[in-house]
N, C-alpha and C. Protein backbone atom coordinates (compact mmCIF):
# COMPACT_ATOMS: atom_id res chain seq x y z
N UNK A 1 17.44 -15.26 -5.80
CA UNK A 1 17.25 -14.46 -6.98
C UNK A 1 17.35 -12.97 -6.60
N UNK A 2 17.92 -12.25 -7.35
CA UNK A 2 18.00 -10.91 -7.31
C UNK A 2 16.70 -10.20 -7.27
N UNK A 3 16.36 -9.22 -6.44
CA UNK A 3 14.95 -8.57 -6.26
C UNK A 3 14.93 -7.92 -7.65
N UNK A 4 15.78 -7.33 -8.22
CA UNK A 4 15.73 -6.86 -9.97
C UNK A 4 15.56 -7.44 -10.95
N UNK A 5 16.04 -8.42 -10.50
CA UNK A 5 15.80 -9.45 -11.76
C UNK A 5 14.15 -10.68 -11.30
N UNK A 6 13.52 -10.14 -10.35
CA UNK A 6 12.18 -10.36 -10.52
C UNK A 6 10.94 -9.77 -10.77
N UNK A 7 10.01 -10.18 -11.39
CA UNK A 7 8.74 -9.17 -11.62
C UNK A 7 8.23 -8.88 -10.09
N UNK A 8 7.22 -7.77 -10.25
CA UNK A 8 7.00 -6.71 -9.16
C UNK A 8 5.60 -8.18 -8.66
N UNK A 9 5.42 -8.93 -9.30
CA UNK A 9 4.24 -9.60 -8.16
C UNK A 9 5.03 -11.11 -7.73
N UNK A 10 6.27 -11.40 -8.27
CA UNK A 10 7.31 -12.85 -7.94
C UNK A 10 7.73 -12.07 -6.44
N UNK A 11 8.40 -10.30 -6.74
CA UNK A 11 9.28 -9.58 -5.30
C UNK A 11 7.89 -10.05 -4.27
N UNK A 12 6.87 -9.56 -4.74
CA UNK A 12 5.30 -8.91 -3.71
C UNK A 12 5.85 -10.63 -2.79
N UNK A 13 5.08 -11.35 -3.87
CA UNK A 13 5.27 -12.79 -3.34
C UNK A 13 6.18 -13.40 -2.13
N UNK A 14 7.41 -13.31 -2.86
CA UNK A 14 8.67 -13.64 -1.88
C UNK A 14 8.92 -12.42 -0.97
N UNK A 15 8.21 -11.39 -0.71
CA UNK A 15 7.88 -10.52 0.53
C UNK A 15 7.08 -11.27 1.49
N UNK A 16 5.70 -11.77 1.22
CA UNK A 16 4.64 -12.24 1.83
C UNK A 16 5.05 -13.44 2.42
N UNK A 17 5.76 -14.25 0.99
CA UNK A 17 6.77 -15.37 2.02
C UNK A 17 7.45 -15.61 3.23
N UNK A 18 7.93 -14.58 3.45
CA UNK A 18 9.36 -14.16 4.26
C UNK A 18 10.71 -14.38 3.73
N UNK A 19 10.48 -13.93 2.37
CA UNK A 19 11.84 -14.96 1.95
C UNK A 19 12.90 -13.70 1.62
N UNK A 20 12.06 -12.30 1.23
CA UNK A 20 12.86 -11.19 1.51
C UNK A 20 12.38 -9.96 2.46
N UNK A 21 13.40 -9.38 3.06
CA UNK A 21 12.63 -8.80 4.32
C UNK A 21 12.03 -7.17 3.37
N UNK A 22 10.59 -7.32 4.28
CA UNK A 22 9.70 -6.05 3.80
C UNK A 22 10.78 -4.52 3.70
N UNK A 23 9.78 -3.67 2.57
CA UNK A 23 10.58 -2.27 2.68
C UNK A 23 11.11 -1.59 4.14
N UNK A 24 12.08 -1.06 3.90
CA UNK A 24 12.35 -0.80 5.58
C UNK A 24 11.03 0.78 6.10
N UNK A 25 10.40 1.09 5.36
CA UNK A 25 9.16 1.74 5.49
C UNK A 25 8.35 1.15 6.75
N UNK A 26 8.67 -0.14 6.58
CA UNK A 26 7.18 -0.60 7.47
C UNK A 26 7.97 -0.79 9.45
N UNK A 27 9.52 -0.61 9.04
CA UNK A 27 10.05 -0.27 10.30
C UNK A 27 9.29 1.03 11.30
N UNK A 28 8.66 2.12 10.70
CA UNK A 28 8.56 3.51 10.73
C UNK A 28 6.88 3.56 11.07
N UNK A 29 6.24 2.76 9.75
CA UNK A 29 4.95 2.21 9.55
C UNK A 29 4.52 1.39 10.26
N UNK A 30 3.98 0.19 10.81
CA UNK A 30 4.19 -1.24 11.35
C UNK A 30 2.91 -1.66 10.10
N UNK A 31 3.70 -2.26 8.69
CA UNK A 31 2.49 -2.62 7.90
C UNK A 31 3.44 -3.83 7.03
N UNK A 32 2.69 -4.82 7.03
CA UNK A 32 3.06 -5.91 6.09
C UNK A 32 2.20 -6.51 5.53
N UNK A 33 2.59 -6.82 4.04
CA UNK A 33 1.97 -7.54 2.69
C UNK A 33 1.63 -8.76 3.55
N UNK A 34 0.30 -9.70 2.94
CA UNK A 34 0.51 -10.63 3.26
C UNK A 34 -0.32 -11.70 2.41
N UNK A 35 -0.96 -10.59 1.31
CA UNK A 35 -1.67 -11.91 0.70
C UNK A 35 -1.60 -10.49 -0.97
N UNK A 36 -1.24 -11.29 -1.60
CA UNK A 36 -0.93 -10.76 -3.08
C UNK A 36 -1.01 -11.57 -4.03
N UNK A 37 -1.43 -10.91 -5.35
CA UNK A 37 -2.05 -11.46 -6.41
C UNK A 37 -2.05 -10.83 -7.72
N UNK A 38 -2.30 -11.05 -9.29
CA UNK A 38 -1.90 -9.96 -10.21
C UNK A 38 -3.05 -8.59 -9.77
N UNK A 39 -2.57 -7.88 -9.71
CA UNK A 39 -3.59 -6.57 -9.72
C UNK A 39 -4.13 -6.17 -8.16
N UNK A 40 -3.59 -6.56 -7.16
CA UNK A 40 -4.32 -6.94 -5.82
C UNK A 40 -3.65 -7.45 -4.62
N UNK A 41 -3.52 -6.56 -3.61
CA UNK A 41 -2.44 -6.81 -2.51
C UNK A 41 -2.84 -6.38 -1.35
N UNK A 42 -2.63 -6.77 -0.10
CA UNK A 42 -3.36 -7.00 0.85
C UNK A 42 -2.51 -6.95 2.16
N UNK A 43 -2.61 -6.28 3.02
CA UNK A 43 -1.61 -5.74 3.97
C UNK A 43 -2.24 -5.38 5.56
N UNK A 44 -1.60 -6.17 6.58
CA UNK A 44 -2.02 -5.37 7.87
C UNK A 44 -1.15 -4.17 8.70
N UNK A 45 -1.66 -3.57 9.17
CA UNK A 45 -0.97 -2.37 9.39
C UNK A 45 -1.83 -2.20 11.03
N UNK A 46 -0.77 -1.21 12.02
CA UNK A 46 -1.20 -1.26 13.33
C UNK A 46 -0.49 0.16 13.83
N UNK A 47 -1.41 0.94 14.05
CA UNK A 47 -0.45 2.48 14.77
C UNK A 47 -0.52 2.26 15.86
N UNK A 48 0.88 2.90 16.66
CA UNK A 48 0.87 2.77 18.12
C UNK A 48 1.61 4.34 18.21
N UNK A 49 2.20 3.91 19.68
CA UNK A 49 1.83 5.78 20.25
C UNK A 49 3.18 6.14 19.08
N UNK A 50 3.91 5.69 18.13
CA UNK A 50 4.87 6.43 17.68
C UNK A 50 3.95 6.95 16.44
N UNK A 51 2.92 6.67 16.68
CA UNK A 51 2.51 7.63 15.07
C UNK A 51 1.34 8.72 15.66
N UNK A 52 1.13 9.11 17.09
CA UNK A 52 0.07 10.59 17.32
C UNK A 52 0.58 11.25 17.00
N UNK A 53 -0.48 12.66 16.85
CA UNK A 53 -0.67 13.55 16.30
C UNK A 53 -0.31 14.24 18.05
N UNK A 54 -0.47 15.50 18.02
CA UNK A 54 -0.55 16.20 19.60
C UNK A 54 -1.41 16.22 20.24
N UNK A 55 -2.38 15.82 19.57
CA UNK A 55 -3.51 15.40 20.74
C UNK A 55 -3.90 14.63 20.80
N UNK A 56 -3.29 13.35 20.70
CA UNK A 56 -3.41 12.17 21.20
C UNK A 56 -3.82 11.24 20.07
N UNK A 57 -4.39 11.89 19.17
CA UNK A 57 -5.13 10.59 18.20
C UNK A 57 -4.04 10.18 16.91
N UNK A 58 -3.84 9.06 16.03
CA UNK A 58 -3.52 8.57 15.09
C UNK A 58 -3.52 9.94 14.20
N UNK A 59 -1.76 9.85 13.72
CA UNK A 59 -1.68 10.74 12.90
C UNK A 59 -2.52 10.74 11.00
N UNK A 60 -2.69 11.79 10.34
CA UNK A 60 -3.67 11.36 9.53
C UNK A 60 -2.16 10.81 8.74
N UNK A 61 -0.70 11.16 8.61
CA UNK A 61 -0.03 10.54 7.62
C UNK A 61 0.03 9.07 7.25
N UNK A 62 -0.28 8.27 9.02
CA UNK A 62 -0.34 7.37 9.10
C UNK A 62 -1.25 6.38 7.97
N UNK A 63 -2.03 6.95 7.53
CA UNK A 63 -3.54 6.19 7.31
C UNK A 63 -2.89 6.51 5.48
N UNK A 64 -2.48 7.62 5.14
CA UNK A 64 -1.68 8.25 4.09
C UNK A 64 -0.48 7.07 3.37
N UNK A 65 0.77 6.88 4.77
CA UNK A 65 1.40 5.90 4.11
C UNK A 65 1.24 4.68 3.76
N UNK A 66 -0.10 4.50 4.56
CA UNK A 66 -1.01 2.80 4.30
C UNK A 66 -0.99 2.58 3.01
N UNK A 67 -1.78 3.51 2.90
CA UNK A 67 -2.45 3.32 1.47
C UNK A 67 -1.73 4.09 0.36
N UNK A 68 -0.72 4.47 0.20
CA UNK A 68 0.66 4.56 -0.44
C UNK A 68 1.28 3.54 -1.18
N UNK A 69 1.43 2.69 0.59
CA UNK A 69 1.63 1.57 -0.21
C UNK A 69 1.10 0.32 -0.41
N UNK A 70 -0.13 0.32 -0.36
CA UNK A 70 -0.75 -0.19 -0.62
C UNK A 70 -1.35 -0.22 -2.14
N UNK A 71 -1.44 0.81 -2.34
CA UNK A 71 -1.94 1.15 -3.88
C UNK A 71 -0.39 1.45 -5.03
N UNK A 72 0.49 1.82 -4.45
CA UNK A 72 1.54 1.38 -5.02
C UNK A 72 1.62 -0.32 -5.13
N UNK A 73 2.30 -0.90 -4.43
CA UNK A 73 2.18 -2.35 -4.14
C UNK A 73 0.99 -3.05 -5.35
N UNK A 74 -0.02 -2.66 -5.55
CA UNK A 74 -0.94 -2.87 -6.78
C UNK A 74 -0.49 -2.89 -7.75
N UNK A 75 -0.03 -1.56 -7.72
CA UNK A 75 0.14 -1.16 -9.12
C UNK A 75 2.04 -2.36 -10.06
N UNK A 76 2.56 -2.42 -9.01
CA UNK A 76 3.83 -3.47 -8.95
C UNK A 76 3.64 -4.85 -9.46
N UNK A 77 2.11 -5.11 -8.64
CA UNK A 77 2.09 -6.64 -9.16
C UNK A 77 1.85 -7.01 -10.56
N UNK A 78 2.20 -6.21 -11.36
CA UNK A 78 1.42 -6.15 -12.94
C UNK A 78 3.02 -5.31 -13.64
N UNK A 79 3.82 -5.20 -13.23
CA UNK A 79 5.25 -4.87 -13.55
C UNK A 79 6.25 -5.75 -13.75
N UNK A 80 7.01 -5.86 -15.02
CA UNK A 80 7.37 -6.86 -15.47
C UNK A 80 9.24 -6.54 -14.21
N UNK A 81 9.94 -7.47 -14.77
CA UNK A 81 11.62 -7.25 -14.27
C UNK A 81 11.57 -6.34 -14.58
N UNK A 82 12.75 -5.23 -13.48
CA UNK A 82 13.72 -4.31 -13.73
C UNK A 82 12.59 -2.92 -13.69
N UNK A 83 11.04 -2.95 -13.77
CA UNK A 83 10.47 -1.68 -13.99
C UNK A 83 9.79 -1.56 -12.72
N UNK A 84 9.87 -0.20 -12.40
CA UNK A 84 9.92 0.36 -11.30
C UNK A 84 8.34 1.44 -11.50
N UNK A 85 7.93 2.50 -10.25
CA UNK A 85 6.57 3.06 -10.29
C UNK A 85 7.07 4.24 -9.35
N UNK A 86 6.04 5.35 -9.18
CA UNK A 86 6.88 6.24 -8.53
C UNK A 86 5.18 6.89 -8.16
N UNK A 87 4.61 7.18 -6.98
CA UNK A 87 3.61 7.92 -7.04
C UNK A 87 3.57 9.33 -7.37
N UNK A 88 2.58 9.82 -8.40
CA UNK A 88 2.81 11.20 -8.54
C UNK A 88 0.86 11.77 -8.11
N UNK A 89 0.31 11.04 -7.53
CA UNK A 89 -1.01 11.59 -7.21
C UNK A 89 -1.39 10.51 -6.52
N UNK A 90 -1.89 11.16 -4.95
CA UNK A 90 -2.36 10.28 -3.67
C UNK A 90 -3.70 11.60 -3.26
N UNK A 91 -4.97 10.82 -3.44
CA UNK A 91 -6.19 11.43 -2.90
C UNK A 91 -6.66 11.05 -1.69
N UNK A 92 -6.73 11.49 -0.72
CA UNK A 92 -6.92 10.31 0.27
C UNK A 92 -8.29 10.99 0.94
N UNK A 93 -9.43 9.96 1.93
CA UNK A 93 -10.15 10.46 2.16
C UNK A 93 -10.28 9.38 3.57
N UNK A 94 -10.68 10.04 4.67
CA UNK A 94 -10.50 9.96 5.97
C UNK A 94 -12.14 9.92 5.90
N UNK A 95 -12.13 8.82 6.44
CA UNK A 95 -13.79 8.29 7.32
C UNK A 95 -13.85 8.17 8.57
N UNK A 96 -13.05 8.05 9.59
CA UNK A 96 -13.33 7.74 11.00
C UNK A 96 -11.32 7.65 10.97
N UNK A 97 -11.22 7.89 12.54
CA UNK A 97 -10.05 7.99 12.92
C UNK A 97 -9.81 6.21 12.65
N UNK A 98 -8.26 6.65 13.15
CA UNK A 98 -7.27 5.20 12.92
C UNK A 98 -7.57 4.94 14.14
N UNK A 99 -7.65 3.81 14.50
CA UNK A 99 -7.50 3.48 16.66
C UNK A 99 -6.23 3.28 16.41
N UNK A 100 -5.87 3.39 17.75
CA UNK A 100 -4.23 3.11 18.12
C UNK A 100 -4.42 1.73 18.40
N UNK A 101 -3.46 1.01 18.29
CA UNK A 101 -3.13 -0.65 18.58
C UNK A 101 -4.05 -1.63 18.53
N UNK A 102 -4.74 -1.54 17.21
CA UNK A 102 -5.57 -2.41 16.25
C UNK A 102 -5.09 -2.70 14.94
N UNK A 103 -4.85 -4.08 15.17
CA UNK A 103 -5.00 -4.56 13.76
C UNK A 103 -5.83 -3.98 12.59
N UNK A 104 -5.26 -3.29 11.36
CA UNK A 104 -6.32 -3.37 10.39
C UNK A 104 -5.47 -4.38 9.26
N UNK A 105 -6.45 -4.00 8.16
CA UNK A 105 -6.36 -4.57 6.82
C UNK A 105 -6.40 -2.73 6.08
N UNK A 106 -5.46 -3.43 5.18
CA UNK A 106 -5.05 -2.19 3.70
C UNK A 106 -5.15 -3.07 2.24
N UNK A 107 -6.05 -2.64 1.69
CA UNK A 107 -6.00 -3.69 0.01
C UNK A 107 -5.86 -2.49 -0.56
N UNK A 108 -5.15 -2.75 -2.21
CA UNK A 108 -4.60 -2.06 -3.26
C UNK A 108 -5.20 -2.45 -3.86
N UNK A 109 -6.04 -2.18 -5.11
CA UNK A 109 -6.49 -2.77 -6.45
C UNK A 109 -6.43 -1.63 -7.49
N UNK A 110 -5.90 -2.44 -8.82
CA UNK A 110 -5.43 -1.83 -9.67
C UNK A 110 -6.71 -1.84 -10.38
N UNK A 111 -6.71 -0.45 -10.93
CA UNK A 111 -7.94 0.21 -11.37
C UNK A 111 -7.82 -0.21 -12.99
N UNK A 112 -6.78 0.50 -13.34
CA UNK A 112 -6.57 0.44 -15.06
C UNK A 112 -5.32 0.54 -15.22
N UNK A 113 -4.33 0.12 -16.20
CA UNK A 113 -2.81 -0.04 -15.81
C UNK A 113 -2.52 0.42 -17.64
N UNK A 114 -2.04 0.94 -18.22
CA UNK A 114 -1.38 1.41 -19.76
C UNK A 114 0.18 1.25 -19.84
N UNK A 115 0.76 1.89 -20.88
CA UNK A 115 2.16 1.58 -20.95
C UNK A 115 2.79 2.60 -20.14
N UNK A 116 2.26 3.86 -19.63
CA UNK A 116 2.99 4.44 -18.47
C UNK A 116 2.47 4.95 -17.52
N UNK A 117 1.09 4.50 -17.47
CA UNK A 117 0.46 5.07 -16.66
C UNK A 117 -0.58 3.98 -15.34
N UNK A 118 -0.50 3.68 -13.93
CA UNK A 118 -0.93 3.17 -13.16
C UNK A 118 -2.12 3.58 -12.67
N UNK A 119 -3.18 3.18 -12.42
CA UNK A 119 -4.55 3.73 -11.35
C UNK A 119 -4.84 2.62 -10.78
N UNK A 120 -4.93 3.01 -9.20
CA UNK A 120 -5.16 2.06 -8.38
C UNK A 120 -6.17 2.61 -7.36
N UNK A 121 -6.51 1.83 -6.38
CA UNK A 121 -7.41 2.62 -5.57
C UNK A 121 -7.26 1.52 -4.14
N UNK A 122 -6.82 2.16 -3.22
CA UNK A 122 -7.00 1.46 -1.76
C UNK A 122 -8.58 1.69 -0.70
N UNK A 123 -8.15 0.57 0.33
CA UNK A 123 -9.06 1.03 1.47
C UNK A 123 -7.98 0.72 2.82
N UNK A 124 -8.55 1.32 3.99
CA UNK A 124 -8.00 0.82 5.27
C UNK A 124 -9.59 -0.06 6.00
N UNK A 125 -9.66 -0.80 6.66
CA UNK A 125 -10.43 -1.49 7.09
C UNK A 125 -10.07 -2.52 8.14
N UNK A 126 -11.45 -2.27 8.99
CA UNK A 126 -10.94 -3.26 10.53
C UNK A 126 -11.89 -4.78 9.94
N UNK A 127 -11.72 -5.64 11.12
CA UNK A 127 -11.85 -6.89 10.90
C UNK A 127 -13.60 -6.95 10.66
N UNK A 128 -14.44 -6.15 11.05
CA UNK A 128 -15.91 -6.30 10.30
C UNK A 128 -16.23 -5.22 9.09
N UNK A 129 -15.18 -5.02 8.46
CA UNK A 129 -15.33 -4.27 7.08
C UNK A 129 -15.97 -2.71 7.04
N UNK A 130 -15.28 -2.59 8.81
CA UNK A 130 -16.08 -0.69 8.56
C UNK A 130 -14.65 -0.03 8.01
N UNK A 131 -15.38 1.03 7.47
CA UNK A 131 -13.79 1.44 6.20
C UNK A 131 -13.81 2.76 7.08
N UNK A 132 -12.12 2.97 7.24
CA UNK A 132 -11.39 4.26 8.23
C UNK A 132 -10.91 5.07 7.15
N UNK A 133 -10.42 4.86 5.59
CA UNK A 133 -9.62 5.91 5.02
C UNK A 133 -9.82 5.19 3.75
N UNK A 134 -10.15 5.87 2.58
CA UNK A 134 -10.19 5.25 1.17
C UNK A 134 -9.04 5.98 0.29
N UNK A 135 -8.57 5.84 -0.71
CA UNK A 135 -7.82 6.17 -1.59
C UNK A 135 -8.74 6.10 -2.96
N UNK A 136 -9.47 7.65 -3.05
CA UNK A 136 -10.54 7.61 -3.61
C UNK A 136 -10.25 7.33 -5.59
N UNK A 137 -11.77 6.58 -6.04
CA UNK A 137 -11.94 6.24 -7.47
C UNK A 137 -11.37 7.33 -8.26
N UNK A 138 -12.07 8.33 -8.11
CA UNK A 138 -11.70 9.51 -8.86
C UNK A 138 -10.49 10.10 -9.28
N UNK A 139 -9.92 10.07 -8.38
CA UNK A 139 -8.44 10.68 -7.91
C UNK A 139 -7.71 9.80 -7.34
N UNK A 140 -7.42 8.77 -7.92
CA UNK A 140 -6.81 7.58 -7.27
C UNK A 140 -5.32 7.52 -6.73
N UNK A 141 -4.83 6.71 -6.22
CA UNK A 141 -2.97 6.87 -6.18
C UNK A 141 -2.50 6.31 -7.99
N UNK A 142 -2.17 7.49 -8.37
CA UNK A 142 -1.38 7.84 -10.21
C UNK A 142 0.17 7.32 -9.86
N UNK A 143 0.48 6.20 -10.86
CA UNK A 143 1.53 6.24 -10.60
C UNK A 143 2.28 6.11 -11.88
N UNK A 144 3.42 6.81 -12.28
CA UNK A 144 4.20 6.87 -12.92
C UNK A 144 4.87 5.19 -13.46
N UNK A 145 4.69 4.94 -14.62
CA UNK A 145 6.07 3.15 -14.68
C UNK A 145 6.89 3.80 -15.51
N UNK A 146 8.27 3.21 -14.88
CA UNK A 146 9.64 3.91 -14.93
C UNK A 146 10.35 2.78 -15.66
N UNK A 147 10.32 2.60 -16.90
CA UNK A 147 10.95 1.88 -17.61
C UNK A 147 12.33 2.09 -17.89
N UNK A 148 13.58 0.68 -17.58
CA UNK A 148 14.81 1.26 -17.88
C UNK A 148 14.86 1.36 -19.33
């Protein structure tokens, strides 16, 4: 099936599957979907030395494009065929550095969704639920739906 001619949580799906290969983002990123649902998407992600900063630690963009797309990716699974999302507001808030070459977890959840307007809100999180970077309530990732 054509990735256009499926809704944004059938694509999420047949991503998580393996049945189409992830955005080429996560070449750059190292982050893949792996458990998705209407309103709710779920992703591990791992920085290594291609994402420091100059002094050695996890760049903050890193933690930025997580939850990008992560809270994009939310906002998708609730998008019918052919309509598309575009972020126009990412708040992000940094709790503790990223470690380098650890597994985390990234969830998206869709906050409130209208006829053009998306709110979602992410976290980054290691395997006992201490949270490294939120994509805050207030100021959530806004995203634009781009109807043809």
């Amino acid at each position: 099936m054509n990735p256009k001619e499926m809704t944004g949580l059938q694509l999420l799906q047949a991503m998580c599957a393996g049945k189409i290969p992830p955005a080429s983002i996560s070449e750059t990123i190292p982050m893949q979907p792996y458990e998705v649902s209407e309103g709710s998407i779920s992703f591990k992600a791992k920085a290594d030395a291609r994402h420091l900063n100059p002094l050695g630690d996890v760049h903050g963009g890193f933690a930025a494009t997580v939850l990008d797309s992560v809270t994009g990716c939310a906002i998708h699974t609730l998008l019918e065929a052919g309509v598309g999302y575009g972020t126009i507001d990412l708040n992000i808030k940094m709790c503790r550095p990223i470690p380098k070459n650890v597994e985390l977890t990234a969830i998206g959840t869709v906050i409130n969704i209208s006829k053009n307007l998306g709110i979602s809100e992410g976290k980054i999180i290691d395997d006992n639920g201490k949270l490294y970077a939120h994509a805050t309530a207030t100021a959530t990732a806004t995203c634009m739906i781009i109807r043809p």
